[in-house]
N, C-alpha and C. Protein backbone atom coordinates (compact mmCIF):
# COMPACT_ATOMS: atom_id res chain seq x y z
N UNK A 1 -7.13 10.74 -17.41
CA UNK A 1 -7.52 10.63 -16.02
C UNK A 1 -8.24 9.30 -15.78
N UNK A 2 -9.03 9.30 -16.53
CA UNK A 2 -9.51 7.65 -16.66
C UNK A 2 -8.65 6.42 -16.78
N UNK A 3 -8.10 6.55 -17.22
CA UNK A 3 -6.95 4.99 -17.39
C UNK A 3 -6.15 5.44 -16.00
N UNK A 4 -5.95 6.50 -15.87
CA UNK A 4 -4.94 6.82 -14.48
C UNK A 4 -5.93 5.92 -13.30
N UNK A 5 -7.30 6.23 -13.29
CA UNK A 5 -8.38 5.57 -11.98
C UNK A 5 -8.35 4.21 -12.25
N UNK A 6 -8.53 3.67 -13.46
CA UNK A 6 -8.40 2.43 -13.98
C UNK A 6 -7.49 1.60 -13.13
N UNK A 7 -6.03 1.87 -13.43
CA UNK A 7 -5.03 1.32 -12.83
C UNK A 7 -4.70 1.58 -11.80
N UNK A 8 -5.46 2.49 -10.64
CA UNK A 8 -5.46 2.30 -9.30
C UNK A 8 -6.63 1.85 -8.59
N UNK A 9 -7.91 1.31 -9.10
CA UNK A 9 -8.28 0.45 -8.73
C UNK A 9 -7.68 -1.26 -9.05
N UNK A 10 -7.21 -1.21 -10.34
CA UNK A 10 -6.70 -3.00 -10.51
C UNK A 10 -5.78 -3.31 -9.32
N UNK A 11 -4.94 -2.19 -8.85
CA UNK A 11 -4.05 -2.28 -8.11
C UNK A 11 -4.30 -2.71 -6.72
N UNK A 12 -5.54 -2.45 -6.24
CA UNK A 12 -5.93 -2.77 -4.85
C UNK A 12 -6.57 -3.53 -4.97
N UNK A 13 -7.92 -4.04 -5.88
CA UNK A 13 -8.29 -5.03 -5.94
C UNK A 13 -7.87 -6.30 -5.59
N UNK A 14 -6.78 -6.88 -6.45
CA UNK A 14 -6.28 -7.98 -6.20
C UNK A 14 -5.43 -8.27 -4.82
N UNK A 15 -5.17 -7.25 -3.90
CA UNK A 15 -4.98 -7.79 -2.78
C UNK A 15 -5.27 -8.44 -1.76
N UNK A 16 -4.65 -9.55 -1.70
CA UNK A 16 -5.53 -10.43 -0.27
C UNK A 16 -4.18 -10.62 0.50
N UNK A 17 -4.94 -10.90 1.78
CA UNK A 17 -4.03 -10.43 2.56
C UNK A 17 -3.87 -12.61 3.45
N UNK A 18 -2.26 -12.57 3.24
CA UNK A 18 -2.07 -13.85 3.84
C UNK A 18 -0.86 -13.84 4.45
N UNK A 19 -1.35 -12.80 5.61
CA UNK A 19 -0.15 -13.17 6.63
C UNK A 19 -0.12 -14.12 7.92
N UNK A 20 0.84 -14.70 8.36
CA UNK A 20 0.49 -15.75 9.18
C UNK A 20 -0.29 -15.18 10.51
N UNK A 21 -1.44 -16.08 10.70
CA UNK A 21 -2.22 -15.58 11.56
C UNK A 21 -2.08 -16.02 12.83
N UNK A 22 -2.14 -15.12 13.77
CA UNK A 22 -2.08 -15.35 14.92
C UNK A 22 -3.38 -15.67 15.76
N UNK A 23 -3.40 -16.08 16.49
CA UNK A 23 -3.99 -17.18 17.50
C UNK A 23 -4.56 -16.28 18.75
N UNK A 24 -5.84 -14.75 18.18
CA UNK A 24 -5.82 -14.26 19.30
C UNK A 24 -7.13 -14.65 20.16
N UNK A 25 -7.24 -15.12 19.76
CA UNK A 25 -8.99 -15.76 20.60
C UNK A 25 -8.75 -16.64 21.43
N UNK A 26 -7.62 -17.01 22.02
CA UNK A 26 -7.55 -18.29 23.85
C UNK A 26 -7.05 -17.16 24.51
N UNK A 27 -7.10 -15.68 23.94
CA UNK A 27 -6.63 -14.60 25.62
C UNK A 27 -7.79 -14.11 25.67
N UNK A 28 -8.03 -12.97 26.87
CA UNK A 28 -8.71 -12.57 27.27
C UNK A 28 -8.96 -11.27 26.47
N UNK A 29 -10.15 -10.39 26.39
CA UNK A 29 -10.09 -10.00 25.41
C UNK A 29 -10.07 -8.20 26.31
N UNK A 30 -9.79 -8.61 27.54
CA UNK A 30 -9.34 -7.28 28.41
C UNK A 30 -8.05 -6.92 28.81
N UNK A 31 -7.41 -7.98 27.85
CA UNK A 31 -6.08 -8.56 28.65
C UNK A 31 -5.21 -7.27 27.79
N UNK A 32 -4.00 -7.20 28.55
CA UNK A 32 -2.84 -6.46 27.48
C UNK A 32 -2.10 -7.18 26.63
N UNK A 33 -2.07 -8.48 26.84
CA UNK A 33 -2.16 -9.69 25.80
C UNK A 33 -2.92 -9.24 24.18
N UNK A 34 -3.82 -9.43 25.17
CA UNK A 34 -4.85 -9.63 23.76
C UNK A 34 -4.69 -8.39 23.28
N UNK A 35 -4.38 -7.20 23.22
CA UNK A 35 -4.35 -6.14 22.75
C UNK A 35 -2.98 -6.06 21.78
N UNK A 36 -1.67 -6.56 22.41
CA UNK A 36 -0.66 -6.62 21.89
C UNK A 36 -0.50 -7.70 20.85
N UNK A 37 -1.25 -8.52 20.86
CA UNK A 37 -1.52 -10.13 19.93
C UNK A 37 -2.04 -8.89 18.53
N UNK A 38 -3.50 -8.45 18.87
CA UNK A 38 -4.24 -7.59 17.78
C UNK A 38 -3.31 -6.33 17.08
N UNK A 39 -2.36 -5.75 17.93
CA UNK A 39 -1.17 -4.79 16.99
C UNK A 39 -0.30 -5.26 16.42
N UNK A 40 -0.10 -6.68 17.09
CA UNK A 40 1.06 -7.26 15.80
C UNK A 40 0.29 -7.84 14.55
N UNK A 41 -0.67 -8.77 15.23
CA UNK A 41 -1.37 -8.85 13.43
C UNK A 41 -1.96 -8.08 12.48
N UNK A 42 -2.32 -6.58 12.91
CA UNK A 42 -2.63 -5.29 12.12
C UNK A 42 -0.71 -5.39 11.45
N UNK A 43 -0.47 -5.26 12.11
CA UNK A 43 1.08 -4.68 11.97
C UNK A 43 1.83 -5.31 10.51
N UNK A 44 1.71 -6.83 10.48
CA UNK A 44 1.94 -7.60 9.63
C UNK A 44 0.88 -7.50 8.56
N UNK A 45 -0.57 -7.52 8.71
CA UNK A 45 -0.91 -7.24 7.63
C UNK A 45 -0.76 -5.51 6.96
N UNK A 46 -0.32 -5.03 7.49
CA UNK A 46 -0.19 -3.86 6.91
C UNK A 46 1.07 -3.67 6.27
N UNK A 47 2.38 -4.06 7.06
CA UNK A 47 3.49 -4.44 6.22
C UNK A 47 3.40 -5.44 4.64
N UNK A 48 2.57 -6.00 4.90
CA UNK A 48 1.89 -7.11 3.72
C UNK A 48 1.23 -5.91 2.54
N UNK A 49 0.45 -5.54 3.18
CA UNK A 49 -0.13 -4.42 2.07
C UNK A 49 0.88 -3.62 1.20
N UNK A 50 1.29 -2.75 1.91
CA UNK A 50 2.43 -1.84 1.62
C UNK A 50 3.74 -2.61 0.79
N UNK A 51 3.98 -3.37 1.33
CA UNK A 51 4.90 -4.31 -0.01
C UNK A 51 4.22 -4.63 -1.23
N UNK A 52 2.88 -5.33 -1.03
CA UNK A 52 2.21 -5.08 -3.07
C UNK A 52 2.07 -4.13 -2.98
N UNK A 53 1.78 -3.53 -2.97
CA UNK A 53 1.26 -1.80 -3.58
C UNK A 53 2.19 -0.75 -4.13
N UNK A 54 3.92 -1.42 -3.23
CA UNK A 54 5.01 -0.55 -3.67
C UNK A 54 5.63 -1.42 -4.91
N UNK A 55 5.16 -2.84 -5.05
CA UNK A 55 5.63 -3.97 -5.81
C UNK A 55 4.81 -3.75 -7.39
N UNK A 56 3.87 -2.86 -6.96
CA UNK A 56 2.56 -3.46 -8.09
C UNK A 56 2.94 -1.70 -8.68
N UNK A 57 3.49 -0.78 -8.11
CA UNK A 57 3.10 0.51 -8.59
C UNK A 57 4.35 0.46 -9.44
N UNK A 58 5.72 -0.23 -8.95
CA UNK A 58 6.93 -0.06 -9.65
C UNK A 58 6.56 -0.65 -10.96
N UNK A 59 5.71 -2.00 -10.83
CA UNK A 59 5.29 -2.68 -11.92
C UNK A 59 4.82 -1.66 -13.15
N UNK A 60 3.98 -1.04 -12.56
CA UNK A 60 3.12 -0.24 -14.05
C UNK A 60 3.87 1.22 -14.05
N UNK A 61 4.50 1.95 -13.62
CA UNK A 61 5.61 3.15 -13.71
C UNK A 61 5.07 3.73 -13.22
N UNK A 62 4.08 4.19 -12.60
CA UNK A 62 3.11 4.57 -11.64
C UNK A 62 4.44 5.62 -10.74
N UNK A 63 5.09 4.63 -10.40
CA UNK A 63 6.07 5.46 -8.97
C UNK A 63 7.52 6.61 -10.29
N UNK A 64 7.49 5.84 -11.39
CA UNK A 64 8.75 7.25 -11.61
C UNK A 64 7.98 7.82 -12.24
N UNK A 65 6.78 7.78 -12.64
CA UNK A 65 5.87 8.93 -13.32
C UNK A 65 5.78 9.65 -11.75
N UNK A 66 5.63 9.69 -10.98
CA UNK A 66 5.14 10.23 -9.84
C UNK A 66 6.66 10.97 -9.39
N UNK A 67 7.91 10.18 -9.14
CA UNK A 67 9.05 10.91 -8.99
C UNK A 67 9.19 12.24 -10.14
N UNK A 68 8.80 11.80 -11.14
CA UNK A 68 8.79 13.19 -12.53
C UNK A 68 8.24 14.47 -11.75
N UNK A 69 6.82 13.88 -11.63
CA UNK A 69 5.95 15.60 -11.60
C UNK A 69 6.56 15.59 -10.04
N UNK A 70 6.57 15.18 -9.05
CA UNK A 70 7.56 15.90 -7.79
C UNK A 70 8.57 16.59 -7.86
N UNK A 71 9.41 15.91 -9.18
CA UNK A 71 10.93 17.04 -9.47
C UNK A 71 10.21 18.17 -9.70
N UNK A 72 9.42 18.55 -10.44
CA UNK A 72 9.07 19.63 -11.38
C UNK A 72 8.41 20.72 -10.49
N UNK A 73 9.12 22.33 -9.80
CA UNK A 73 8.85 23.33 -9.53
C UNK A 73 7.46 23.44 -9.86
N UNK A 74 7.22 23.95 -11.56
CA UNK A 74 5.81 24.49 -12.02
C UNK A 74 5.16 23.19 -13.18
N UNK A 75 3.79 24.34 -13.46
CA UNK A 75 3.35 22.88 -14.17
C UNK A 75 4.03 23.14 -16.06
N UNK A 76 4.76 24.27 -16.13
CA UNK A 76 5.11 24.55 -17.24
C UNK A 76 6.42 23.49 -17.20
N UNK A 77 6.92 23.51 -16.09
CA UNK A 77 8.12 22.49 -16.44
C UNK A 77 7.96 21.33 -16.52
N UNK A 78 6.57 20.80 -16.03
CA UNK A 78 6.24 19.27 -16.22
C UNK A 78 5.95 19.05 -17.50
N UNK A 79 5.23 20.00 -18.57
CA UNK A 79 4.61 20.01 -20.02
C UNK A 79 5.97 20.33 -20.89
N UNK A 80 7.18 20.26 -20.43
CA UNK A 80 8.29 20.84 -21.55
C UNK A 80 8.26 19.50 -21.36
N UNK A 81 8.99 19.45 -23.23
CA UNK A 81 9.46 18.24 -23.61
C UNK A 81 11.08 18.24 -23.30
N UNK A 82 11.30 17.04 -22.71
CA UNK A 82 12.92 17.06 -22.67
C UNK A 82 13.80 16.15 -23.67
């Protein structure tokens, strides 16, 4: 369980986020402008996130260890050896 926490903190750690930034501070900040400026740059950095994280989990097997125990009905069928 420990090495499992281990490697999902390394995993978020190193993310920084460098998506091209948009320019929302010359609108108004009541504007529907400015509101729609602020959902696209959430938007992009969040698409940004979600690509390392699906990039970094394939990396360490993280994601077909995770497809395994989802196949598996009970926990007796996850502990058989195949």
């Amino acid at each position: 369980m420990n090495k499992f926490l281990i490697i999902i903190i390394t995993l978020f750690l190193p993310i920084q986020l460098f998506a091209a930034d948009l320019d929302c501070s010359k609108l108004d900040k009541l504007s529907k402008d400015y509101a729609k400026c602020i959902t696209e740059k959430s938007k992009q950095k969040g698409k940004l996130i979600k690509n390392k994280i699906g990039d970094n989990l394939e990396k360490s097997g993280i994601k077909e260890k995770y497809k395994k125990f989802d196949s598996k009905k009970t926990l007796k069928d996850l502990f058989t050896k195949e």
